[in-house]
Protein backbone atom coordinates (compact mmCIF):
# COMPACT_ATOMS: atom_id res chain seq x y z
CA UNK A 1 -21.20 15.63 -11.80
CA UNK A 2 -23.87 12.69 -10.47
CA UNK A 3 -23.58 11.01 -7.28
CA UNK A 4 -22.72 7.02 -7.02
CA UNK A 5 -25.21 4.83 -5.48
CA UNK A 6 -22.72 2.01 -4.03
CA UNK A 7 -23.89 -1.17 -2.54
CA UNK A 8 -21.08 -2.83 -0.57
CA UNK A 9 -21.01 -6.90 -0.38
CA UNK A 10 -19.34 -8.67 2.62
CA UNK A 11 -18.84 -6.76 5.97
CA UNK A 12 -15.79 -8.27 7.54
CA UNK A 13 -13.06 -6.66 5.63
CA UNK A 14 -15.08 -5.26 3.57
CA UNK A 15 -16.67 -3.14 6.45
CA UNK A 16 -13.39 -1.05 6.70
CA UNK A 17 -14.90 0.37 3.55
CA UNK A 18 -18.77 1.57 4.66
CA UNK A 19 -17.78 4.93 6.45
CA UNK A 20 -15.50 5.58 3.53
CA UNK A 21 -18.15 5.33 0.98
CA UNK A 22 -20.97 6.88 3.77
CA UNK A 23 -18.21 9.92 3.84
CA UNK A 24 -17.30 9.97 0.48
CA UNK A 25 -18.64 13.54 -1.58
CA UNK A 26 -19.82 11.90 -4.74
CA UNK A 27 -21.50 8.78 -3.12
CA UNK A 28 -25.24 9.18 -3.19
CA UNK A 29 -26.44 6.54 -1.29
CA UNK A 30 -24.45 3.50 0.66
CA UNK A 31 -26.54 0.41 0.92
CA UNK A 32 -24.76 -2.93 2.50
CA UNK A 33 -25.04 -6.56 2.50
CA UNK A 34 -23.80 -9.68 4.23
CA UNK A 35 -24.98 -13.37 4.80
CA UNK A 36 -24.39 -12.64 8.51
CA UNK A 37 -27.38 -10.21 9.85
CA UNK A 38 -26.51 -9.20 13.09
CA UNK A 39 -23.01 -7.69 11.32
CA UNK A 40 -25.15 -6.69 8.76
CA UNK A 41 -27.73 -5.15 11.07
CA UNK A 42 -24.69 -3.23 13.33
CA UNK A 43 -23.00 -1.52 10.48
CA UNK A 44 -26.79 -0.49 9.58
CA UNK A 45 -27.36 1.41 13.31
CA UNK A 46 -23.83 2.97 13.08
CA UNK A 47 -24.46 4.13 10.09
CA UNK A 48 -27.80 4.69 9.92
CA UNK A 49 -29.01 2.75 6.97
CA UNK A 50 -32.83 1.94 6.37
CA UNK A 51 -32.54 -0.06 3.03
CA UNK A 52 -31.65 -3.83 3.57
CA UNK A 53 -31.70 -6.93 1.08
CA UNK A 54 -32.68 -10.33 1.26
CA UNK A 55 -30.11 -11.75 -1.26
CA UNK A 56 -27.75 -10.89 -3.41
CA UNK A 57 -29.95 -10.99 -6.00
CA UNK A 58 -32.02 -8.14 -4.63
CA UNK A 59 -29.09 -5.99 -5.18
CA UNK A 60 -28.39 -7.13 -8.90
CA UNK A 61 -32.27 -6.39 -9.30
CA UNK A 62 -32.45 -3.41 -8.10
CA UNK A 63 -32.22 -0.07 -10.30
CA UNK A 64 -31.40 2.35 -7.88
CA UNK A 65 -28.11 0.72 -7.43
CA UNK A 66 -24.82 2.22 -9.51
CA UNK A 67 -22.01 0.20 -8.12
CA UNK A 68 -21.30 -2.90 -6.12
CA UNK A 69 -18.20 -3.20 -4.69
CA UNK A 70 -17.74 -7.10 -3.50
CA UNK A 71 -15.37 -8.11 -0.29
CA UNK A 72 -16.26 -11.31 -0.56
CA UNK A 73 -14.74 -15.54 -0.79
CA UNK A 74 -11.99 -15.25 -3.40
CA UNK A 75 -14.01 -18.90 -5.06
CA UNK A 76 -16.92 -16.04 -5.33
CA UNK A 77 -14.92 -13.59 -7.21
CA UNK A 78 -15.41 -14.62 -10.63
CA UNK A 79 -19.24 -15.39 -10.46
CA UNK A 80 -20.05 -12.59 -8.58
CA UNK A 81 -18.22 -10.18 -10.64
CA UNK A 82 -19.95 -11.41 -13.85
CA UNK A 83 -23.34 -11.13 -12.55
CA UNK A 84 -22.86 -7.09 -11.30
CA UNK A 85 -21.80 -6.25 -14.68
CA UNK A 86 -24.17 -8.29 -16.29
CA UNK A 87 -27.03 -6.75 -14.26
CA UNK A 88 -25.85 -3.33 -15.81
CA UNK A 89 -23.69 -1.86 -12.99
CA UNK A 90 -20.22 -1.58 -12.03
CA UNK A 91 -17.81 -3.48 -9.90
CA UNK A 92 -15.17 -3.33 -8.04
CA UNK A 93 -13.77 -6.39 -6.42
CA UNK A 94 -11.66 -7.16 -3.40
CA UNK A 95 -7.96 -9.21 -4.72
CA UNK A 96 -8.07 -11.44 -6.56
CA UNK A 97 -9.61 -10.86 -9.65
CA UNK A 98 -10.08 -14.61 -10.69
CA UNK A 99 -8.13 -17.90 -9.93
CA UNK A 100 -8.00 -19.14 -13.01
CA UNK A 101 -7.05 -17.56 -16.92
CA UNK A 102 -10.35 -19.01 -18.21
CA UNK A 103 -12.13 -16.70 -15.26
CA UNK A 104 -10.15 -13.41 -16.18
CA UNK A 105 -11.36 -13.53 -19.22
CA UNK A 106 -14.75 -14.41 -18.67
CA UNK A 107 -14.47 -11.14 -16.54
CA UNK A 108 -12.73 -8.98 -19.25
CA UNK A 109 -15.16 -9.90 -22.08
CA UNK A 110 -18.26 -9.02 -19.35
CA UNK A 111 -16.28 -5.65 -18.99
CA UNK A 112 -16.57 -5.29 -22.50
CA UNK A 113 -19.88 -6.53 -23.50
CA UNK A 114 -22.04 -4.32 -20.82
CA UNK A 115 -19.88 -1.10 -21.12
CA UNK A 116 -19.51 -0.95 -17.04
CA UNK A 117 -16.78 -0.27 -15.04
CA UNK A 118 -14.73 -3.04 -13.24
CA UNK A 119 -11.93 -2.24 -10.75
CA UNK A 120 -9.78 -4.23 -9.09
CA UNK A 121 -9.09 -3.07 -5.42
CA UNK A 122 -5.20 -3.76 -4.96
CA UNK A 123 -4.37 -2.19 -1.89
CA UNK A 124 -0.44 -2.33 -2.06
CA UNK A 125 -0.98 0.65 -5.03
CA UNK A 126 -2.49 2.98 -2.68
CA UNK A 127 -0.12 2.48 0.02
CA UNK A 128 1.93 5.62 1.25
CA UNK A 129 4.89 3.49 0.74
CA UNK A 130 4.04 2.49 -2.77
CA UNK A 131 3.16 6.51 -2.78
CA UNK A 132 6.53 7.33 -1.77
CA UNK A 133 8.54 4.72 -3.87
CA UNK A 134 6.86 6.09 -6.73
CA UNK A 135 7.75 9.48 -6.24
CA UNK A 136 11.32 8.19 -5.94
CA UNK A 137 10.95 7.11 -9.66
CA UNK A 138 8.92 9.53 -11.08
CA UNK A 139 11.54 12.45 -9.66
CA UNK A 140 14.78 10.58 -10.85
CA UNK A 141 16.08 10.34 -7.48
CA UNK A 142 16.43 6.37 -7.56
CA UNK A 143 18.27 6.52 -10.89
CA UNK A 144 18.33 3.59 -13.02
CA UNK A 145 15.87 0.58 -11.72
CA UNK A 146 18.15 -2.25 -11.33
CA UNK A 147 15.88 -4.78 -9.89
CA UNK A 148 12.69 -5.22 -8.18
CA UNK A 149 10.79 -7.98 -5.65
CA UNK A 150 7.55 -8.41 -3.90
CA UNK A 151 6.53 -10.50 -0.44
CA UNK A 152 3.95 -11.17 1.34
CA UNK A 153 4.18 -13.57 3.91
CA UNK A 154 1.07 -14.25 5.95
CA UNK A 155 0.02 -17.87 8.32
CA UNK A 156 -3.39 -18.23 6.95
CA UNK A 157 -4.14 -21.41 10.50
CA UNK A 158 -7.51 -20.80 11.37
CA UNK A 159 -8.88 -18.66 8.28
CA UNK A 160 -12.12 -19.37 6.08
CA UNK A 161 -12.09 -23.14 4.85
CA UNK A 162 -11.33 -21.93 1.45
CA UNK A 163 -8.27 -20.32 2.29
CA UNK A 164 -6.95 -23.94 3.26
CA UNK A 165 -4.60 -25.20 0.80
CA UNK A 166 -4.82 -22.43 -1.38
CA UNK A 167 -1.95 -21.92 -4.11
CA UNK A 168 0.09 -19.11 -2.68
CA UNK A 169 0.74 -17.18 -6.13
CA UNK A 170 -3.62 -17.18 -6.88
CA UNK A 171 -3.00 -14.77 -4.03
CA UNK A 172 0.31 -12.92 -4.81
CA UNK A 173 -1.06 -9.92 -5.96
CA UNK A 174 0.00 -7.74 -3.26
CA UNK A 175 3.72 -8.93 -4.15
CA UNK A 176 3.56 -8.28 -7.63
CA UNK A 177 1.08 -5.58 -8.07
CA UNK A 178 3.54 -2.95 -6.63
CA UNK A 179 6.47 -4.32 -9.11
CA UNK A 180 4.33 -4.43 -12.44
CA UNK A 181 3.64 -0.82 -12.05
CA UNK A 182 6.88 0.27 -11.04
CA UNK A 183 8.22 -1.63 -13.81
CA UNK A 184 6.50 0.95 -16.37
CA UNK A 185 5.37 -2.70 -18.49
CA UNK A 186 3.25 -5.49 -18.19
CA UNK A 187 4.85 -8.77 -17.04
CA UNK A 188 5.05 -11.28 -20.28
CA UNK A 189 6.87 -14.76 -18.87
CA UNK A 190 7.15 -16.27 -15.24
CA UNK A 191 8.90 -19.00 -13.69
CA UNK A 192 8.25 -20.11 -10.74
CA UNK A 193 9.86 -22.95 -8.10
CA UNK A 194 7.69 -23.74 -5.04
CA UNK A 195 9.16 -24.98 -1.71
CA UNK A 196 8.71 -26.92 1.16
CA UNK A 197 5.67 -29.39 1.62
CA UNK A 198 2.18 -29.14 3.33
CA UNK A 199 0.03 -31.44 5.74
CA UNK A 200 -1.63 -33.58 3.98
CA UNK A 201 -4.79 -32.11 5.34
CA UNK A 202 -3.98 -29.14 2.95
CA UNK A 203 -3.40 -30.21 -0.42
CA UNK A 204 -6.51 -31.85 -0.92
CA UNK A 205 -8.93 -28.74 -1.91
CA UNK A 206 -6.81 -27.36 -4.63
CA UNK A 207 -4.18 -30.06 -5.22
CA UNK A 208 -1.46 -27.42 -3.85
CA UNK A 209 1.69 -29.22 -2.36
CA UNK A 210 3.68 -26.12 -1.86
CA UNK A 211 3.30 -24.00 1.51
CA UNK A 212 5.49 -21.32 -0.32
CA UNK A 213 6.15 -20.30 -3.80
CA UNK A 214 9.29 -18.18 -5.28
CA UNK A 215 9.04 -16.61 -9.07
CA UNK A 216 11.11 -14.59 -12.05
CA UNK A 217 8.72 -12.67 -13.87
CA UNK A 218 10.13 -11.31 -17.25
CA UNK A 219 8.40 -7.60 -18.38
CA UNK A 220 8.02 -6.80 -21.53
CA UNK A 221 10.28 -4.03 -21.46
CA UNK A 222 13.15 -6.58 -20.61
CA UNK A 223 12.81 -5.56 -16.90
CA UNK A 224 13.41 -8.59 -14.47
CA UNK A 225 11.78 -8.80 -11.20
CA UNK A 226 11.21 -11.54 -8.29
CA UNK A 227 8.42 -12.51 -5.67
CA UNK A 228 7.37 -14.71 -3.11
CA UNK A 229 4.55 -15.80 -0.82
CA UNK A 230 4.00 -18.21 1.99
CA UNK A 231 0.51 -19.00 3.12
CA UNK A 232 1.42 -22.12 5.99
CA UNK A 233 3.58 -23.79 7.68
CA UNK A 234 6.60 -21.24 7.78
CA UNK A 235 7.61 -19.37 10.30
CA UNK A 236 8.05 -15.64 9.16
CA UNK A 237 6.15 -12.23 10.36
CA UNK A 238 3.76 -10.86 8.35
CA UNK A 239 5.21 -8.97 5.45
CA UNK A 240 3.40 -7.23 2.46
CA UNK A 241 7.32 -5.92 1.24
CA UNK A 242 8.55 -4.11 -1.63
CA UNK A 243 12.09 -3.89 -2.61
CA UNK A 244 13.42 -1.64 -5.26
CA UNK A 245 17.09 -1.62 -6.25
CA UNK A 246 17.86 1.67 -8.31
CA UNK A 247 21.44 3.11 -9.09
CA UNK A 248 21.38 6.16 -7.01
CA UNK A 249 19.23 4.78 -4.20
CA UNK A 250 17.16 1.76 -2.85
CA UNK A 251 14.27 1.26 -0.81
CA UNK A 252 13.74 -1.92 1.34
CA UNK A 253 10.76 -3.07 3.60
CA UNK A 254 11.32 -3.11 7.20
CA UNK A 255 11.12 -6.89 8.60
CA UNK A 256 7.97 -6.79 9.88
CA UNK A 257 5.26 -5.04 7.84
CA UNK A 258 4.92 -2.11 10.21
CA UNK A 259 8.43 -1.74 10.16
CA UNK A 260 10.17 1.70 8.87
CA UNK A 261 11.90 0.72 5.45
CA UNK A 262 15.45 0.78 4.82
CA UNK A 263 16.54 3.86 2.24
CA UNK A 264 20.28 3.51 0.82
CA UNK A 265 21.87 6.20 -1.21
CA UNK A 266 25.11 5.64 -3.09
CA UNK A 267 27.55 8.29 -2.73
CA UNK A 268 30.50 8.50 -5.15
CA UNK A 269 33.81 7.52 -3.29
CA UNK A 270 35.90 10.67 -3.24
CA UNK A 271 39.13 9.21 -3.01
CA UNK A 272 38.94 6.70 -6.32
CA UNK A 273 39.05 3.43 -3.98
CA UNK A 274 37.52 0.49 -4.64
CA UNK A 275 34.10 0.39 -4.60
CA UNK A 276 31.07 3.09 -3.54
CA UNK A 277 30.13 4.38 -0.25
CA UNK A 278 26.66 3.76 0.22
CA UNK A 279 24.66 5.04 3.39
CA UNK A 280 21.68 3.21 5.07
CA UNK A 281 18.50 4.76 7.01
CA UNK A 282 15.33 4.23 8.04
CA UNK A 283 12.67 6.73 7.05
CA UNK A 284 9.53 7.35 8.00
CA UNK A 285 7.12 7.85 4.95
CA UNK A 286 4.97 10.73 4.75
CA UNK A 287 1.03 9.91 4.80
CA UNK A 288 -0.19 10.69 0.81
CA UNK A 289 -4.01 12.32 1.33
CA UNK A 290 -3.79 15.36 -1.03
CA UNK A 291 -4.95 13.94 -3.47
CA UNK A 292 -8.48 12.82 -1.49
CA UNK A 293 -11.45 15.06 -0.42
CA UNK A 294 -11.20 16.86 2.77
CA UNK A 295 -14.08 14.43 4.08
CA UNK A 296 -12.08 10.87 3.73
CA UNK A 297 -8.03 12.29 4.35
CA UNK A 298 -8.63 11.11 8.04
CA UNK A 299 -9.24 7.17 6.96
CA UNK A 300 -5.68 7.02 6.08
CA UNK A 301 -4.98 7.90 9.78
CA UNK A 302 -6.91 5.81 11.53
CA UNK A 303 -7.00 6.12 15.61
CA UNK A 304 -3.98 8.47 15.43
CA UNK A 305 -6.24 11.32 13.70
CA UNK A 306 -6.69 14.32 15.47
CA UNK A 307 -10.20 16.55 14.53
CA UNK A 308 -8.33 19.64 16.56
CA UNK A 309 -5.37 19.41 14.54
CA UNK A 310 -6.06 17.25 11.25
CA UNK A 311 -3.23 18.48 9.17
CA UNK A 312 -0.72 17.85 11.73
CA UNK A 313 -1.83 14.23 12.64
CA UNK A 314 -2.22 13.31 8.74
CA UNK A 315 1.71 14.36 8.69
CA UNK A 316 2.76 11.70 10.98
CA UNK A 317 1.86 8.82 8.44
CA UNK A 318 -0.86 6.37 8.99
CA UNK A 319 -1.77 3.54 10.92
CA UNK A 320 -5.17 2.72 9.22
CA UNK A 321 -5.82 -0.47 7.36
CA UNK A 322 -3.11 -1.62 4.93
CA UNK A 323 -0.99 1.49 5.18
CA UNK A 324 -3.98 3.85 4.81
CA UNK A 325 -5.07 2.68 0.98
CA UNK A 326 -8.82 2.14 2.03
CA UNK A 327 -9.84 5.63 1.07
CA UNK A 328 -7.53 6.00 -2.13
CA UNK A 329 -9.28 2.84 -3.11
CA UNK A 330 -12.75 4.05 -3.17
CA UNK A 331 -11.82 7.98 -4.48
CA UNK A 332 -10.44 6.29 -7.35
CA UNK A 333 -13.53 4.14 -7.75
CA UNK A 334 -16.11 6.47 -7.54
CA UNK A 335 -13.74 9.03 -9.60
CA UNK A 336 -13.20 6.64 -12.52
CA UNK A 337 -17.55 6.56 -12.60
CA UNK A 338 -18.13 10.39 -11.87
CA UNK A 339 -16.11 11.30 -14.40
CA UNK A 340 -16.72 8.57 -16.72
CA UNK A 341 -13.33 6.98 -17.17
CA UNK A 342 -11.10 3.87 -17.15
CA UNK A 343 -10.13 3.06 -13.20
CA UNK A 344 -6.50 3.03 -13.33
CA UNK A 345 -6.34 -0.67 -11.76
CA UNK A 346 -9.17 -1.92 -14.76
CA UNK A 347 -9.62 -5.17 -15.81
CA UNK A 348 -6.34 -5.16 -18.16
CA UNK A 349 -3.67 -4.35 -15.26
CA UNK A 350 -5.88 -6.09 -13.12
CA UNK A 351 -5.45 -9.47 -15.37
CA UNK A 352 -2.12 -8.77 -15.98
CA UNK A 353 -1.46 -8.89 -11.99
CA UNK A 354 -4.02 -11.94 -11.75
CA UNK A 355 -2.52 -13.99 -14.44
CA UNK A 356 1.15 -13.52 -13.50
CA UNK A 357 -0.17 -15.71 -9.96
CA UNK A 358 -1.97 -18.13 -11.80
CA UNK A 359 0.52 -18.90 -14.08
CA UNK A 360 3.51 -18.64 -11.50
CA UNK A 361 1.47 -21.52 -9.84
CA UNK A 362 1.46 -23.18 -13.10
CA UNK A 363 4.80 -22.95 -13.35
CA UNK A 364 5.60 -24.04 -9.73
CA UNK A 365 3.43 -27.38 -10.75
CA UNK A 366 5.70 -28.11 -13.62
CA UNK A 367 9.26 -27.79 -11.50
CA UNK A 368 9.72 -24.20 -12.84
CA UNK A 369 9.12 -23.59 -16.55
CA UNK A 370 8.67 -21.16 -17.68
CA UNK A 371 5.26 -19.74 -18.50
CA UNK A 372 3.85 -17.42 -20.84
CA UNK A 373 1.46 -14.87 -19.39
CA UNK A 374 -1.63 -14.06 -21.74
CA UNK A 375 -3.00 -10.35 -22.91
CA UNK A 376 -6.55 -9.30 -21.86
């Protein structure tokens, strides 16, 4: 089994990822980049990295390098992307994939055409809610699934400039990520109503009127689901939320996105009145890392790990970054390479997930009809 030499574009959030991949068994060598030096140049000291680039170029040039993994502009996604795999390594990319149909499949048929590996990082799969939702499923516990719905609500005031404006669904892939999988299908049909109305400071970059967008996306398996993201101008916590409705039980995000969720079991009504009894609490979820190498099971902890008692602290759940998915992330990454496989979010579920946005938008822009989502 070879080791992964990973270069890692864009240190802001992507530099929740360098000790990961410094950590991580079957990662050679970690090498980073980003436009700003003196982030750059600290995440090099702290992790004591000699090798630096010039450009981004210098990376795609350079034959030592396996991977890239890009956290970078979502309007660089689709360029960027391209040129990795057409330089003859693989990629993984930071959500989302593309922002337009036209650039998923410009990235599917790269994926094809140089053999590499592309991943899309979606953290809300990796989550150990997600984690604990699926096991729900998987077990039979939550019965029948009746109904499913994604959120994310986030105030994006004071972001990047390219945020500004920005169509909510070519960013709703941590709503509907969660509910395509769980779904067992891929989604084949959206419709989508957006609300409410921006400053007109806001609509000019992308032609977006819509601070908030609501759609029905149709699986193929007949499945029916709903999601919906804000990105301004409403006044909501954050929320990344998933909400599954099964016949035996239910799980519901807490209000606020570190919020326990809500589990409800139906019980049977023993007396043959009207109606089922049905019984509420809020859990906490257990932390998923057994499925991760020793080394990287404390980066779904975060602060709260403990070195003198690591099983005990990984127990209690996790407060590292988006509900301690970082490190599944990159296992499955470098896995998917070291073992020369498919990554399970590839460019097809990845698309899939894209699309659904882009044409959700689409839909939104036409006062709701309905839209049929492509096949990569």
């Amino acid at each position: 089994m070879k080791k992964v030499n990973v270069a890692l574009v864009g240190l802001g959030f992507g530099g929740a990822f360098a000790e990961i991949y410094k950590c991580h068994p079957q990662v050679g060598s970690l090498t980073v980049y980003d436009t700003n030096k003196e982030l750059e140049d600290a995440f090099c000291k702290k992790l004591g990295i000699t090798k630096k680039y010039q450009s981004f170029q210098d990376i795609l040039s350079d034959s030592s390098i396996d991977a890239v993994h890009l956290v970078t502009p979502i309007p660089l996604h689709e360029d960027q992307t391209v040129m990795v795999l057409e330089a003859g390594k693989h990629c993984a990319c930071t959500v989302p994939m593309a922002t337009s149909l036209d650039g998923i499949r410009r990235i599917t048929e790269a994926v094809r055409k140089s053999g590499k590996t592309y991943m899309m990082m979606e953290t809300t799969l990796y989550t150990y809610q997600f984690f604990y939702v699926k096991e729900l499923v998987d077990s039979g516990k939550l019965g029948k699934i009746q109904f499913l719905r994604g959120s994310h609500y986030q105030d994006m005031v004071n972001w990047p400039d390219y945020w500004m404006g920005l169509p909510p669904m070519h960013y709703g892939t941590h709503a509907i990520a969660p509910i395509t999988v769980l779904s067992g299908s891929r989604i084949q049909r959206v419709g989508c109503f957006g609300s409410g109305t921006l400053d007109a400071s806001l609509t000019s970059r992308y032609g977006n009127p819509y601070p908030m967008e609501s759609a029905l996306f149709e699986f193929e398996n007949g499945m029916k689901a709903e999601a919906t993201r804000s990105l301004f101008e409403t006044a909501r916590q954050y929320q990344e939320g998933l909400f599954v409705y099964g016949s035996k039980m239910s799980f519901e995000w807490g209000f606020q996105d570190d919020e326990l969720p809500y589990i409800t079991t139906a019980y049977p009504n023993p007396e043959g009145k009207r109606g089922g009894i049905a019984v509420t609490e809020q859990i906490p979820m257990p932390n998923h890392y057994q499925s991760l190498p020793e080394e990287l099971r404390r980066f779904t902890v975060g602060s709260g790990y403990d070195p003198l008692n690591p099983q005990e602290s990984l127990k209690k759940g996790s407060a590292a970054g988006h509900h301690g998915s970082h490190p599944h992330l990159v296992h499955e990454f470098i896995s998917s390479l070291v073992e020369n496989r498919k990554p399970w979010i590839d460019e097809v579920l990845g698309g899939n997930i894209t699309a659904a946005g882009v044409c959700a938008h689409e839909s939104a822009m036409h006062n709701g009809i309905f839209v049929e989502v492509p096949t990569f």
